[in-house]
Protein backbone atom coordinates (compact mmCIF):
# COMPACT_ATOMS: atom_id res chain seq x y z
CA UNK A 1 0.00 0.00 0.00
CA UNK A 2 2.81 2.44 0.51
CA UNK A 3 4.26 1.72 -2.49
CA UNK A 4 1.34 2.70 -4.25
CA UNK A 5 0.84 6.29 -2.85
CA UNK A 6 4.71 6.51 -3.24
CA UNK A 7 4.34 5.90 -6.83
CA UNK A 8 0.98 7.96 -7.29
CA UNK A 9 2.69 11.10 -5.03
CA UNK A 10 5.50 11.01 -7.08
CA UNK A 11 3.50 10.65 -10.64
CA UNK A 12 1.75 13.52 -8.97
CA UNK A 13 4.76 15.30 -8.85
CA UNK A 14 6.26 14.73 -11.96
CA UNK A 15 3.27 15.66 -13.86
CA UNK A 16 2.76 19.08 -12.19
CA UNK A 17 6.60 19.50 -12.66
CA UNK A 18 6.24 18.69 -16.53
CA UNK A 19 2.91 21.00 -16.45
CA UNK A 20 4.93 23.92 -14.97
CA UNK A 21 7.43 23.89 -16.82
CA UNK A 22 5.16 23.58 -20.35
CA UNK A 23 3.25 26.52 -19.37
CA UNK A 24 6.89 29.07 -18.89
CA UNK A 25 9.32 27.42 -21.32
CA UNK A 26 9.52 28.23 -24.88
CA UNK A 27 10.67 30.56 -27.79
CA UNK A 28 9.79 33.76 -28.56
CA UNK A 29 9.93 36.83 -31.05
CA UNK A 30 9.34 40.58 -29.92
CA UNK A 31 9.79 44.04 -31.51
CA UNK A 32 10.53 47.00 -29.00
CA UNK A 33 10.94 50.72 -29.76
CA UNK A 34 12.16 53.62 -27.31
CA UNK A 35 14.47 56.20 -26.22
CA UNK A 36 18.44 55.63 -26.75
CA UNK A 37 21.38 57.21 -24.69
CA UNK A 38 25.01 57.82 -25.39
CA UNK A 39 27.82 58.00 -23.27
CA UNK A 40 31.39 59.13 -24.17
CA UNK A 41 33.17 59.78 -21.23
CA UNK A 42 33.59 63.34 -22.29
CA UNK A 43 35.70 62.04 -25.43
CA UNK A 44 34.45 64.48 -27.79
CA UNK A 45 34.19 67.55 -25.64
CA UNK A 46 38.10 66.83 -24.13
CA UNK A 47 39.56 64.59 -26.96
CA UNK A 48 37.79 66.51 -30.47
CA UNK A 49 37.40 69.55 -28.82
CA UNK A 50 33.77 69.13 -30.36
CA UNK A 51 30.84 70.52 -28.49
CA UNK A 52 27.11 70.53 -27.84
CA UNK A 53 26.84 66.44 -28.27
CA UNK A 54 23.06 65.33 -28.46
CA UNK A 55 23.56 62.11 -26.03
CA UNK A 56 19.60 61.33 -26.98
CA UNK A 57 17.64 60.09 -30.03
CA UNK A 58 14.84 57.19 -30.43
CA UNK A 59 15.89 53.20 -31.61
CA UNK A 60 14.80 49.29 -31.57
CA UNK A 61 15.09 46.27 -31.07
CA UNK A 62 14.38 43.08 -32.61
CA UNK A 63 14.57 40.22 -29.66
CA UNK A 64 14.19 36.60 -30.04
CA UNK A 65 15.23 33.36 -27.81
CA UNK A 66 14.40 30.51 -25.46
CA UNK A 67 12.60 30.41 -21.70
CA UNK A 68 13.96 26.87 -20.29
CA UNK A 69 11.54 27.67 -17.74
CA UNK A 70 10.77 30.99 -15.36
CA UNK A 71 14.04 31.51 -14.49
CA UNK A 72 16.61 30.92 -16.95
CA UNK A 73 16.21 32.19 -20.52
CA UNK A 74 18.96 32.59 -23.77
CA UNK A 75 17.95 35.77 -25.90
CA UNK A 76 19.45 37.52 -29.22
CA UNK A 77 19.02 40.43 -30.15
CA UNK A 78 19.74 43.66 -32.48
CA UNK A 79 19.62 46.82 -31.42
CA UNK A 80 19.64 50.21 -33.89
CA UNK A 81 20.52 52.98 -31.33
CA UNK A 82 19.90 55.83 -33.86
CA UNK A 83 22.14 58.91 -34.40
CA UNK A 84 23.78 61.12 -31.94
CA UNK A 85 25.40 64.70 -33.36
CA UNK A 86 27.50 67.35 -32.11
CA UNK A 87 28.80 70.22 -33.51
CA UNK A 88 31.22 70.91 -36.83
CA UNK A 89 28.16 67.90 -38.51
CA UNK A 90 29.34 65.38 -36.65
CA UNK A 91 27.42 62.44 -36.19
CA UNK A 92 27.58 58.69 -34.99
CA UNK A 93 25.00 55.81 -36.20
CA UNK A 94 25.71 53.12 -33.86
CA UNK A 95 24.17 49.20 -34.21
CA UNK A 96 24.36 46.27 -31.78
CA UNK A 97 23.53 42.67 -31.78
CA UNK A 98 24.04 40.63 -28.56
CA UNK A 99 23.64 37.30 -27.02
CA UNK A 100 22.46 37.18 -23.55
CA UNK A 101 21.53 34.67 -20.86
CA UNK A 102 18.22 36.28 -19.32
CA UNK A 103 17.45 35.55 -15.84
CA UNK A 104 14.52 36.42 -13.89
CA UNK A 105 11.10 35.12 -11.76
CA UNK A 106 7.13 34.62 -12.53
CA UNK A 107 4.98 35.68 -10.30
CA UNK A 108 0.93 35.65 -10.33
CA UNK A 109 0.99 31.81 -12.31
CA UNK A 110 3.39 33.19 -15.20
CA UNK A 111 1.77 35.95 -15.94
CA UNK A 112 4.37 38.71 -14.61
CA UNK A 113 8.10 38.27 -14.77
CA UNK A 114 11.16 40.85 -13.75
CA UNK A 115 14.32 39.62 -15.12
CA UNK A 116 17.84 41.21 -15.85
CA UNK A 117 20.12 39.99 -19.29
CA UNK A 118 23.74 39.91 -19.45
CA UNK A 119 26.06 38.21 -22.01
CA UNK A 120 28.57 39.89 -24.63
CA UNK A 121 27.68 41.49 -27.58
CA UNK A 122 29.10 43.47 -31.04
CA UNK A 123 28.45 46.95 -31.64
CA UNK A 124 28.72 49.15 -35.33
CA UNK A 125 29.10 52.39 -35.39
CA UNK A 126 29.91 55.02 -38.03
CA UNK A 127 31.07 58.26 -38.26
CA UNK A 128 30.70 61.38 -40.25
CA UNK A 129 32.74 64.54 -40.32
CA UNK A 130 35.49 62.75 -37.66
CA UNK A 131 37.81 65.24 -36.97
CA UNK A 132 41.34 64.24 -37.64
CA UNK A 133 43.32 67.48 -36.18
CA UNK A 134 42.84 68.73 -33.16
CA UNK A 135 44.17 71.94 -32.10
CA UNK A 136 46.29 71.61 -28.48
CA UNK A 137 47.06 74.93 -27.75
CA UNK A 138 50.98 74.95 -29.17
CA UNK A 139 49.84 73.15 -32.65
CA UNK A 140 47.31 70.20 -33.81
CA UNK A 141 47.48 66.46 -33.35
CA UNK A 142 46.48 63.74 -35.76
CA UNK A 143 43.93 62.05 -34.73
CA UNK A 144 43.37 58.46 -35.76
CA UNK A 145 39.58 57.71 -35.90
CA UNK A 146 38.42 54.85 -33.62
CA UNK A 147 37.34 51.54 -34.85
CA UNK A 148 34.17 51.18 -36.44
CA UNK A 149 33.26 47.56 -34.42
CA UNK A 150 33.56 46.59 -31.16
CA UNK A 151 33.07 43.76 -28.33
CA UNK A 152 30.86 45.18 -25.57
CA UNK A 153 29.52 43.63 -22.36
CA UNK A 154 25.68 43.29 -23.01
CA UNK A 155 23.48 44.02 -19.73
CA UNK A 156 19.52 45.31 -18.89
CA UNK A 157 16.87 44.94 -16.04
CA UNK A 158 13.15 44.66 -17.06
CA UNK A 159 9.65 43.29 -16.49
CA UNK A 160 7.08 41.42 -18.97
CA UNK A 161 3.83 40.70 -18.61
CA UNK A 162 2.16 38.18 -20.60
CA UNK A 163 -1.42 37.77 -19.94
CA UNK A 164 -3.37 34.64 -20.03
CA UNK A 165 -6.23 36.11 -22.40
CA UNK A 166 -3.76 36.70 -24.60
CA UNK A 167 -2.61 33.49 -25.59
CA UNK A 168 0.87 33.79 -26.10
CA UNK A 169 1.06 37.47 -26.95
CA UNK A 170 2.75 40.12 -23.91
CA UNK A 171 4.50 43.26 -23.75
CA UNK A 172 7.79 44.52 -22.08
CA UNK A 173 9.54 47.85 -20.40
CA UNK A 174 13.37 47.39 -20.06
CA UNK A 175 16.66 49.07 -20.04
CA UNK A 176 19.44 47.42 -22.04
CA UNK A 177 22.96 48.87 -22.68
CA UNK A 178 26.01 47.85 -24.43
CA UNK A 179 29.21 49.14 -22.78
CA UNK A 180 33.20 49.14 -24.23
CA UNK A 181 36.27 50.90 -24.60
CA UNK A 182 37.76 52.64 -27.54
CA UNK A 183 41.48 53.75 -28.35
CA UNK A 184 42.52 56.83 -29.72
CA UNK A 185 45.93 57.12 -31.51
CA UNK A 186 47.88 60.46 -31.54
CA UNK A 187 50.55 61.21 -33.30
CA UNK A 188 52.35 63.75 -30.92
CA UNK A 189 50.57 62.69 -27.68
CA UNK A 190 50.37 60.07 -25.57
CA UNK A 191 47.19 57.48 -26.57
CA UNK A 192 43.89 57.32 -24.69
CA UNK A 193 41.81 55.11 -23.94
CA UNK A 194 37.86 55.92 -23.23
CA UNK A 195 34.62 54.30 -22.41
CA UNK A 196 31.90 54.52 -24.21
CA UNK A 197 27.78 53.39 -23.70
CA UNK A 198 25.03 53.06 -25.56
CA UNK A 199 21.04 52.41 -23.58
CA UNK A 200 18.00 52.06 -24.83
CA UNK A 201 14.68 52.14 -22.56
CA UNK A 202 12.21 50.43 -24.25
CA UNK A 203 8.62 48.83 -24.59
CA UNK A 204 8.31 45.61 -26.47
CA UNK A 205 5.57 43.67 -27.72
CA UNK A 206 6.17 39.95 -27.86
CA UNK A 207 4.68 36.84 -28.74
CA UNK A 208 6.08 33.26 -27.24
CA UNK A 209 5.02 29.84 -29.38
């Protein structure tokens, strides 16, 4: 007899294990749009001697992955950050795509779910009107332009929600960033070396199959 309500109890188990973990695992697809935010460390201001930078403009993102279950999670995505300008025309179109674990919780059966990402990623950017020569004071410096690519460290905090009524559909508010360094050659100066960010806050809409 105890073998038998062993077995059924853990049957019982199992199946609500398997159940649970149907109902929060799977892929999904979402498209988010928002406002971006650039950070140069003061490079252009210090470095270029370039003022008035616009650290601001509107992006999105294109997001896709897997939910093992409602806590661990392995999302892509690409992020277009827009353009950010400064003075003398100068302007920088930056991209991203990044790979990222995402962790979080469900609370009320699923439905809600805060969760942070972080994982590496490679970010684009390109430049117009770069200036080259940079006045010091006692003559100008050459100025290499940085690299156009870049690894970053990928990393955001965030909540879904993803109603039952919905059937698979939900929507998202997160901030995501992309950090790295760049290096500035100078002929006639010691190099530098600066950090850079780009963030986007955002609100997704998603759909998990």
């Amino acid at each position: 007899m105890k073998k038998i309500l062993v077995s059924v109890l853990a049957a019982s188990v199992l199946s609500t294990m398997a159940l649970a973990g149907s109902n929060s695992s799977g892929g999904y697809v979402g498209l988010g749009y928002g406002s971006t935010v650039y950070s140069d460390a003061d490079y252009l201001d210090k470095e270029l001697k370039v003022d008035n930078l616009n650290t601001s403009d509107s992006g999105y993102k294109v997001y896709g992955g897997y939910q093992f279950n409602n806590i661990v999670g392995i999302e892509a995505a690409y992020t277009d950050y827009g353009k950010f300008t400064a003075d003398r025309n100068f302007a920088m179109s930056s991209t991203a795509f990044s790979v990222a674990a995402n962790l979080g919780y469900s609370f009320l059966d699923g439905q809600l779910r805060p969760f942070g990402t972080i994982g590496l990623s490679y970010v684009s950017s390109d430049y117009s009107n770069y200036p080259t020569s940079v006045s010091n004071g006692s003559g100008y410096l050459i100025v290499t332009p940085p690299d156009k690519t870049h690894g970053a460290i990928h990393y955001g905090l965030g909540i879904q929600y993803e109603p039952d009524a919905l059937i698979g559909f939900g929507a998202r508010l997160a901030y995501e960033a992309d950090t790295y360094a760049i290096a500035i050659e100078k002929t006639g100066s010691s190099d530098e070396t600066y950090s850079q960010s780009l963030g986007i806050v955002y609100l997704g809409v998603q759909y998990k199959f």
